[in-house]
Protein backbone atom coordinates (compact mmCIF):
# COMPACT_ATOMS: atom_id res chain seq x y z
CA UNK A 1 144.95 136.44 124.56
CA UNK A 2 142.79 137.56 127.41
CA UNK A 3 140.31 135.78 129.14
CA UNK A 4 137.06 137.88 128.26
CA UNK A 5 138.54 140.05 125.52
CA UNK A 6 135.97 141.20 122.88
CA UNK A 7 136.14 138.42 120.77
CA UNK A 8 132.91 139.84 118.74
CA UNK A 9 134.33 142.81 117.98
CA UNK A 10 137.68 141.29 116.89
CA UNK A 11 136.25 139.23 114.59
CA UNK A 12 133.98 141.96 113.47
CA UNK A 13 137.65 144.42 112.76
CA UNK A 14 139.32 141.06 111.57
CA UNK A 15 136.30 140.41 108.57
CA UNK A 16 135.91 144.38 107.92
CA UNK A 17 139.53 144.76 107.63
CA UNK A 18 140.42 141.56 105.52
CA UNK A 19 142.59 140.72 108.19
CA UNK A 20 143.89 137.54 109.41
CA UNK A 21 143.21 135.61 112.55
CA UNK A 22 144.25 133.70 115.86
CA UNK A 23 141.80 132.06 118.23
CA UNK A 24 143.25 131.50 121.95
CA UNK A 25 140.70 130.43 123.22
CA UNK A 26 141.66 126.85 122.69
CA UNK A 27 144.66 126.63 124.66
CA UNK A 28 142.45 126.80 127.53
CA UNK A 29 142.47 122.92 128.76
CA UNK A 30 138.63 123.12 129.60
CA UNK A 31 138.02 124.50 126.31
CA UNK A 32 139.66 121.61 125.00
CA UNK A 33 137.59 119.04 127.22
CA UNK A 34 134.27 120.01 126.74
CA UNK A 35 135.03 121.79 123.47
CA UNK A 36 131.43 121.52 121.76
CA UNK A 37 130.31 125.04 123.36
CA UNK A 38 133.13 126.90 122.73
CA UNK A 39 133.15 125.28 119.09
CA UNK A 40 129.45 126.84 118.74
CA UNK A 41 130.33 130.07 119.66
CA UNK A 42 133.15 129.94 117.66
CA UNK A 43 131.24 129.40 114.72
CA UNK A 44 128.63 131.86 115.38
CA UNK A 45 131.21 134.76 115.69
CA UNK A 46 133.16 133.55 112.35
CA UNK A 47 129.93 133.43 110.17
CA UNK A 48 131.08 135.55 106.93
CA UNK A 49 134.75 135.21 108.03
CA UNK A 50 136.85 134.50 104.91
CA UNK A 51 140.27 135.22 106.10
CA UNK A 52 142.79 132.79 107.12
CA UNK A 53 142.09 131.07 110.51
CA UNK A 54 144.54 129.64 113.03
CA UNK A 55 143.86 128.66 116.70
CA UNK A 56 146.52 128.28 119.29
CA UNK A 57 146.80 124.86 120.98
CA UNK A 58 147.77 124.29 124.17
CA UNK A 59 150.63 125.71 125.90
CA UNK A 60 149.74 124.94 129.70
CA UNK A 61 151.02 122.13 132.15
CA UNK A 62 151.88 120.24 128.38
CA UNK A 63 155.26 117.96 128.20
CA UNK A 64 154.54 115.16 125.37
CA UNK A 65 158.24 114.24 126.23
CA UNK A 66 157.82 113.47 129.95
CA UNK A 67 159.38 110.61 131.51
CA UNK A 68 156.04 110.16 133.51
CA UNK A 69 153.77 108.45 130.92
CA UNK A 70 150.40 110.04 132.46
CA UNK A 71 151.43 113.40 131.94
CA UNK A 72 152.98 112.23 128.19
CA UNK A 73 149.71 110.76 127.78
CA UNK A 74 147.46 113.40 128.73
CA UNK A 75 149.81 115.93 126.74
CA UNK A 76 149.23 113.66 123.90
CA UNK A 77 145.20 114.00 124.14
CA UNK A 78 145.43 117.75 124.46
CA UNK A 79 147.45 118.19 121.57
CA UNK A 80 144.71 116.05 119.30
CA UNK A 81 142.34 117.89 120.59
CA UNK A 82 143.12 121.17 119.65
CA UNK A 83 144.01 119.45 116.15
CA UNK A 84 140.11 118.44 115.97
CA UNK A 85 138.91 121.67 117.40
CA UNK A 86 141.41 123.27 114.05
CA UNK A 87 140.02 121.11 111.46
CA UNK A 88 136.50 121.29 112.65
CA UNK A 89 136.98 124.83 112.28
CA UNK A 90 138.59 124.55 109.14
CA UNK A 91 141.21 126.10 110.26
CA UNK A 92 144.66 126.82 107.94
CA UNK A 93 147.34 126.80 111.15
């Protein structure tokens, strides 16, 4: 999951190809904070997509066990983000 990959194009193979897909692009913690841009593009690029969708959630500098309760806490709010960002994308996984 590069930063900057071809996302159009992968879509594009994806929908021509019946195939199946993963969005990274939301493990990203800014993509997560100020989602509503990255939501929009998403959107745009998966018009006509009918396969089965899943976006990654976040997998950086996330411990929703930690001792400390601010970084439980903020673990917490990344993880329910990325659950909004999935069902506002009507997302499967």
């Amino acid at each position: 999951a590069p930063r900057g990959a071809n996302w159009e194009a992968a879509i594009g193979l994806a929908r021509e190809q019946g195939l199946d897909l993963e969005l990274p692009a939301f493990m990203f913690p800014e993509h997560l904070e100020h989602c509503e841009p990255e939501l929009a593009r998403h959107r745009e690029l998966l018009a006509g997509y009918s396969g089965i969708l899943a976006v990654r959630g976040p997998i950086f500098d996330v411990n929703p066990v930690s001792l400390d309760p601010d970084i439980a806490a903020i673990s917490r709010k990344r993880y329910l983000q990325a659950i909004d960002v999935a069902r506002r994308l009507e997302a499967r996984y």
